[in-house]
N, C-alpha and C. Protein backbone atom coordinates (compact mmCIF):
# COMPACT_ATOMS: atom_id res chain seq x y z
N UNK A 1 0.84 -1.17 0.00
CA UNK A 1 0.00 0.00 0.00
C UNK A 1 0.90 1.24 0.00
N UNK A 2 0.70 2.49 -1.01
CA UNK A 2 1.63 3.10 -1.00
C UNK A 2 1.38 4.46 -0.23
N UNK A 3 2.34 4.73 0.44
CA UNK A 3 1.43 6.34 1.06
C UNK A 3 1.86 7.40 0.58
N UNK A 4 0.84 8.38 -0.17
CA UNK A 4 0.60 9.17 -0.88
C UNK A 4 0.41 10.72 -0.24
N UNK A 5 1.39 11.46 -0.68
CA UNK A 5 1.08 12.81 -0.27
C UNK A 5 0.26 13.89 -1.28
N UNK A 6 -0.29 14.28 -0.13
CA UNK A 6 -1.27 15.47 -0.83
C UNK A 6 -0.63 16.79 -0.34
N UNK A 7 0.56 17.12 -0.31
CA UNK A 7 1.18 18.04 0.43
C UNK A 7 2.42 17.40 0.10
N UNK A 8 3.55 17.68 -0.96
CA UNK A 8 4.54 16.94 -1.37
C UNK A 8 5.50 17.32 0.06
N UNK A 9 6.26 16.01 0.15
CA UNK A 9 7.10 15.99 1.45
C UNK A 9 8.38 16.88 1.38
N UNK A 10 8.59 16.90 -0.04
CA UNK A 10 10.32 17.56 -0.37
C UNK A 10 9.76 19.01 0.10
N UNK A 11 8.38 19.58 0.42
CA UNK A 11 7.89 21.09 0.59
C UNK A 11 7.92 20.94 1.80
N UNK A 12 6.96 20.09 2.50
CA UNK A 12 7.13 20.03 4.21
C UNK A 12 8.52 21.00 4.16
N UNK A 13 9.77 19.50 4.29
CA UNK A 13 10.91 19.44 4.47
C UNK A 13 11.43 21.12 4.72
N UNK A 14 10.86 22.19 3.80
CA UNK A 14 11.40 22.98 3.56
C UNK A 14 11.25 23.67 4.67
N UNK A 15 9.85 23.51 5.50
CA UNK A 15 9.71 23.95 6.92
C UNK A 15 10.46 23.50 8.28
N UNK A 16 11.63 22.55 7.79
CA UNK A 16 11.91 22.03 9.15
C UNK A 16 13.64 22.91 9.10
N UNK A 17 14.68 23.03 10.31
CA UNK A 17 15.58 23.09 10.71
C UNK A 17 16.65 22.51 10.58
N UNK A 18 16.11 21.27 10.23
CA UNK A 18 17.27 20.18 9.73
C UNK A 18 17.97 20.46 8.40
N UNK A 19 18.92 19.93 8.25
CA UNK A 19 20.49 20.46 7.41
C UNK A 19 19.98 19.03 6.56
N UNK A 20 19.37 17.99 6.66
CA UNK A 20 19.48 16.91 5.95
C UNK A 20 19.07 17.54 4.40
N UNK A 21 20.39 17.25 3.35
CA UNK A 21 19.87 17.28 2.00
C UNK A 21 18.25 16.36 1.72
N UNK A 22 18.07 15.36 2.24
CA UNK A 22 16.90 14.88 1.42
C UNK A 22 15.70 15.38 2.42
N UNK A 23 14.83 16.43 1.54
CA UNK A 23 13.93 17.35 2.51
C UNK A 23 12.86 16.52 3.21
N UNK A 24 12.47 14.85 2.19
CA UNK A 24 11.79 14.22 3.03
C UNK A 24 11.62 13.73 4.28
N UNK A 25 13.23 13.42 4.60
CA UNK A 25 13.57 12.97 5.77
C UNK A 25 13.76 14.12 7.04
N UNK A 26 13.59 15.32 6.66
CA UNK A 26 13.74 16.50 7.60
C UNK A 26 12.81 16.16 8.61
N UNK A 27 13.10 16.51 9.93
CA UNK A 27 12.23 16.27 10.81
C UNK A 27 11.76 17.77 10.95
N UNK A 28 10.16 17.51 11.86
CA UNK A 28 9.10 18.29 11.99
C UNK A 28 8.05 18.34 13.15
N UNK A 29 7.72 19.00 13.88
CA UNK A 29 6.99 18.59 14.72
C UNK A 29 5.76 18.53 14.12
N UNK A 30 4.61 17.63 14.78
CA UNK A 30 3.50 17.51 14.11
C UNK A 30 2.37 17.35 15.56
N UNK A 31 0.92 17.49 15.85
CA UNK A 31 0.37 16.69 16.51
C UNK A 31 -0.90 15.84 15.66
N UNK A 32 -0.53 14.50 16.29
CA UNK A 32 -1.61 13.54 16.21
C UNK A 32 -2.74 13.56 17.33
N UNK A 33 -3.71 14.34 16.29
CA UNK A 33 -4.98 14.51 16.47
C UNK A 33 -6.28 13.17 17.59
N UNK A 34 -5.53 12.32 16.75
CA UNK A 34 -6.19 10.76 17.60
C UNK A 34 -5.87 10.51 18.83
N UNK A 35 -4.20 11.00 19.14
CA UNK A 35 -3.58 10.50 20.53
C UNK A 35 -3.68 11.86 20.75
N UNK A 36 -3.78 13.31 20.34
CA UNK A 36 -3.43 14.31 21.08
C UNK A 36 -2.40 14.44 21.87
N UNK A 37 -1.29 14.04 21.28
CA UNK A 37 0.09 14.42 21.23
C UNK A 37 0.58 15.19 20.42
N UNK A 38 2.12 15.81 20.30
CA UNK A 38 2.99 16.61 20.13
C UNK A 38 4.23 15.62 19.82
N UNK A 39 4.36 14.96 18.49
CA UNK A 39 5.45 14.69 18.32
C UNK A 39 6.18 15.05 17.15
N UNK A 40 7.41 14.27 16.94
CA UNK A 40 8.88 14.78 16.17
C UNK A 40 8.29 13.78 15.00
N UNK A 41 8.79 14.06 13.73
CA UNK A 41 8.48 12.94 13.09
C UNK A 41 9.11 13.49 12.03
N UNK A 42 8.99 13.03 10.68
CA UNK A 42 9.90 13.58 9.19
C UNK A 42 8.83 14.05 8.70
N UNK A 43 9.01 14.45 7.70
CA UNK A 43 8.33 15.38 6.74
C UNK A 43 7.57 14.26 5.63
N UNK A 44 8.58 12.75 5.20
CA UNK A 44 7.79 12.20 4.77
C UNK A 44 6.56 11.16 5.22
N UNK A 45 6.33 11.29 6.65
CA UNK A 45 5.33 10.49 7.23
C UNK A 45 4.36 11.34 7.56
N UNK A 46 4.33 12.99 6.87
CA UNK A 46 3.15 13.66 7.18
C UNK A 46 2.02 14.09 5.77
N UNK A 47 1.32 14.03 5.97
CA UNK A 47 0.22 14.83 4.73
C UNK A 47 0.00 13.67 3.93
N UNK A 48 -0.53 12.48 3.82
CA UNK A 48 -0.33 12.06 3.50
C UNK A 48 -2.05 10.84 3.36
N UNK A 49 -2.21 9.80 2.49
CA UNK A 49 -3.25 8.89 2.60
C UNK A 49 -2.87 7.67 2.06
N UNK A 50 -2.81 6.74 1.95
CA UNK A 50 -2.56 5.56 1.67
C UNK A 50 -3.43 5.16 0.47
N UNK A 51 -2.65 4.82 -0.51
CA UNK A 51 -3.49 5.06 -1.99
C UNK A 51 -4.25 5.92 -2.45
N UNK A 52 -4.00 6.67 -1.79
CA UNK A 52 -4.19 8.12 -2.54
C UNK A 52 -4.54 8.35 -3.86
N UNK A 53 -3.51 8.02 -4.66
CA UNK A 53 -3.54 8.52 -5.94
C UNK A 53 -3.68 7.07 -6.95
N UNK A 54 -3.90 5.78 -6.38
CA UNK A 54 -4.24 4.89 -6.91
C UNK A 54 -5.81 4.91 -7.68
N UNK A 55 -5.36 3.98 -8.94
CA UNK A 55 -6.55 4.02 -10.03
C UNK A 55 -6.79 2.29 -9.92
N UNK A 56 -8.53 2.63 -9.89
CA UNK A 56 -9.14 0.79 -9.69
C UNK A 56 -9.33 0.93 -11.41
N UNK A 57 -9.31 1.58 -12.05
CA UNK A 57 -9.57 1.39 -13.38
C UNK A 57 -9.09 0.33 -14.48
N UNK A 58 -10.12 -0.78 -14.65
CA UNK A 58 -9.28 -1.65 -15.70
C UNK A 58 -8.35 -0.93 -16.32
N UNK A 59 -7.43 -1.47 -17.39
CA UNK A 59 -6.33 -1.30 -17.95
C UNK A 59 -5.90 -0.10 -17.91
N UNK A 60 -5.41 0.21 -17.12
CA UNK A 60 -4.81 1.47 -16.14
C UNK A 60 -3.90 1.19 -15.22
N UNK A 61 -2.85 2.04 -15.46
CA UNK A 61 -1.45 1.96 -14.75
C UNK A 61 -1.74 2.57 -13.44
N UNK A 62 -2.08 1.42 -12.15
CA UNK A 62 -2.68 2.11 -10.88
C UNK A 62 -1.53 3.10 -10.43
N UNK A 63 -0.68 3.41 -10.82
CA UNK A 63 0.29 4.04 -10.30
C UNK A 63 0.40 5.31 -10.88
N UNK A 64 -0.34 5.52 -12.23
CA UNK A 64 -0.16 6.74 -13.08
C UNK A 64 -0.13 7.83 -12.61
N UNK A 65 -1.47 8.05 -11.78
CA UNK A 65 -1.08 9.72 -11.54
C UNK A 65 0.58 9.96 -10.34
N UNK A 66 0.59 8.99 -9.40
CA UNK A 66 1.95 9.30 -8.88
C UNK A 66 3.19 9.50 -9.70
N UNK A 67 3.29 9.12 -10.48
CA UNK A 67 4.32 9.08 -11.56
C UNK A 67 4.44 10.49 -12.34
N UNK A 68 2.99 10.90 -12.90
CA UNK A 68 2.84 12.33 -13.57
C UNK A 68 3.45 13.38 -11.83
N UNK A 69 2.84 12.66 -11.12
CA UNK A 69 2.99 14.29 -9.73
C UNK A 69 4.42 14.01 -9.56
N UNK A 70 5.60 12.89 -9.37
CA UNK A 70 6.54 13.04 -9.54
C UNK A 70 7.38 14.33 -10.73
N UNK A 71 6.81 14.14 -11.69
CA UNK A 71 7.43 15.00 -12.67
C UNK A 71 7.50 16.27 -12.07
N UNK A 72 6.46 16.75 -11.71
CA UNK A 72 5.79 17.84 -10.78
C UNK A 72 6.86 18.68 -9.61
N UNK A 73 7.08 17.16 -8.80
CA UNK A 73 7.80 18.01 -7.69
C UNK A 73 9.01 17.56 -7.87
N UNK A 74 9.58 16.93 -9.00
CA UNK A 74 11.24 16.89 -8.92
C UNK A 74 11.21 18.46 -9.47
N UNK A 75 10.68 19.42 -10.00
CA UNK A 75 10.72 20.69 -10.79
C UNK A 75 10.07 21.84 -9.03
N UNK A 76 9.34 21.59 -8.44
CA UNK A 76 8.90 21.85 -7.13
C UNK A 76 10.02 22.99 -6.39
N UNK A 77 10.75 22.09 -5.84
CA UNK A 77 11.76 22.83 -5.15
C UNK A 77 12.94 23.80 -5.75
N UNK A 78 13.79 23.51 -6.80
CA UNK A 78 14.25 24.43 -7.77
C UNK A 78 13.62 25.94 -7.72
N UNK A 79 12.16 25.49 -8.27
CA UNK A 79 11.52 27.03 -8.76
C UNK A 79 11.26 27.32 -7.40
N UNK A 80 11.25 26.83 -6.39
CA UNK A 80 10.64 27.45 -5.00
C UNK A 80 11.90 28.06 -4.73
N UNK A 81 13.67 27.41 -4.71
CA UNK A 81 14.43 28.40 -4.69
C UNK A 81 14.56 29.43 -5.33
N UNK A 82 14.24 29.37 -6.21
CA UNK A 82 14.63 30.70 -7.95
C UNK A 82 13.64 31.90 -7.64
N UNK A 83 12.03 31.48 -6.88
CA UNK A 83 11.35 32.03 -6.32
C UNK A 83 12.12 33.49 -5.29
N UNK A 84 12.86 32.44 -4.62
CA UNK A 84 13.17 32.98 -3.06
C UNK A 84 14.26 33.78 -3.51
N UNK A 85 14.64 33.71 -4.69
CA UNK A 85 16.37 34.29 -4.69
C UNK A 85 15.87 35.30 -5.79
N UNK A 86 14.62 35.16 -6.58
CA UNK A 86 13.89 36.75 -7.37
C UNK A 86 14.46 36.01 -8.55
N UNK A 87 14.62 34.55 -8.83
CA UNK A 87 15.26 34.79 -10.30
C UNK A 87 14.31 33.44 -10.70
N UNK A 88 13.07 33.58 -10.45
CA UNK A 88 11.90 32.55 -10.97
C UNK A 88 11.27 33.34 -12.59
N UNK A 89 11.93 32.54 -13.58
CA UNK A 89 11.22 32.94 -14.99
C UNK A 89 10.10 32.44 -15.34
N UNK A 90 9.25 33.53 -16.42
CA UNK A 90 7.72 32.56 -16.71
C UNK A 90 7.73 31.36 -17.23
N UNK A 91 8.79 30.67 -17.89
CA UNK A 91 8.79 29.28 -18.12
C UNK A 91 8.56 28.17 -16.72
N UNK A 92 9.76 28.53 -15.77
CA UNK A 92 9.75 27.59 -14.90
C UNK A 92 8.63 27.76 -14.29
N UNK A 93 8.19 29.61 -13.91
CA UNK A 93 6.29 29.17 -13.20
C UNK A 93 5.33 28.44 -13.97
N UNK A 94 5.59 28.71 -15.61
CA UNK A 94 4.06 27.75 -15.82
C UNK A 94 4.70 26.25 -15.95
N UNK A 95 5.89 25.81 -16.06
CA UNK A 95 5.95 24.19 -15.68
C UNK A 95 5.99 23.89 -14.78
N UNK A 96 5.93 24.72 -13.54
CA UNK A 96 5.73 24.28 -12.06
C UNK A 96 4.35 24.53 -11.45
């Protein structure tokens, strides 16, 4: 079962403190609503649903749309820096 973000994790990431290059793994505080706690956790175990983006559709690649949103946010973070640094062009906003 795959777990699926609706809130790409490499963006979390961008909210946390941590120095780790891979933004998924950045830790974050979060609370769980069910236990009503306050805990530490990564960026990629948050925002997230479990088949999410899975297709029951006969002859259909159940995996398709994850694959297209990949394209998506490997381009994501780049333009979010180019953003931040004033040097985001209209190409990279409309492919992002």
């Amino acid at each position: 079962m795959a777990f699926d973000h609706y809130i790409p994790a490499s963006y979390l990431g961008r909210f946390s403190n941590d120095a780790d290059p891979v933004r998924r793994k950045r830790r974050l505080w979060a609370v769980d609503k069910r236990e009503n706690l306050l805990k530490l956790t990564t960026a990629g175990e948050l925002c997230g649903v479990h088949d999410f983006y899975t297709l029951s559709a006969k002859n259909q690649d159940p995996r398709r749309v994850d694959s297209e949103w990949s394209a998506y946010e490997n381009k994501l973070n780049p333009a979010l820096d180019d953003m931040i640094a004033g040097k985001l062009d209209a190409l990279a906003w409309l492919q992002t």
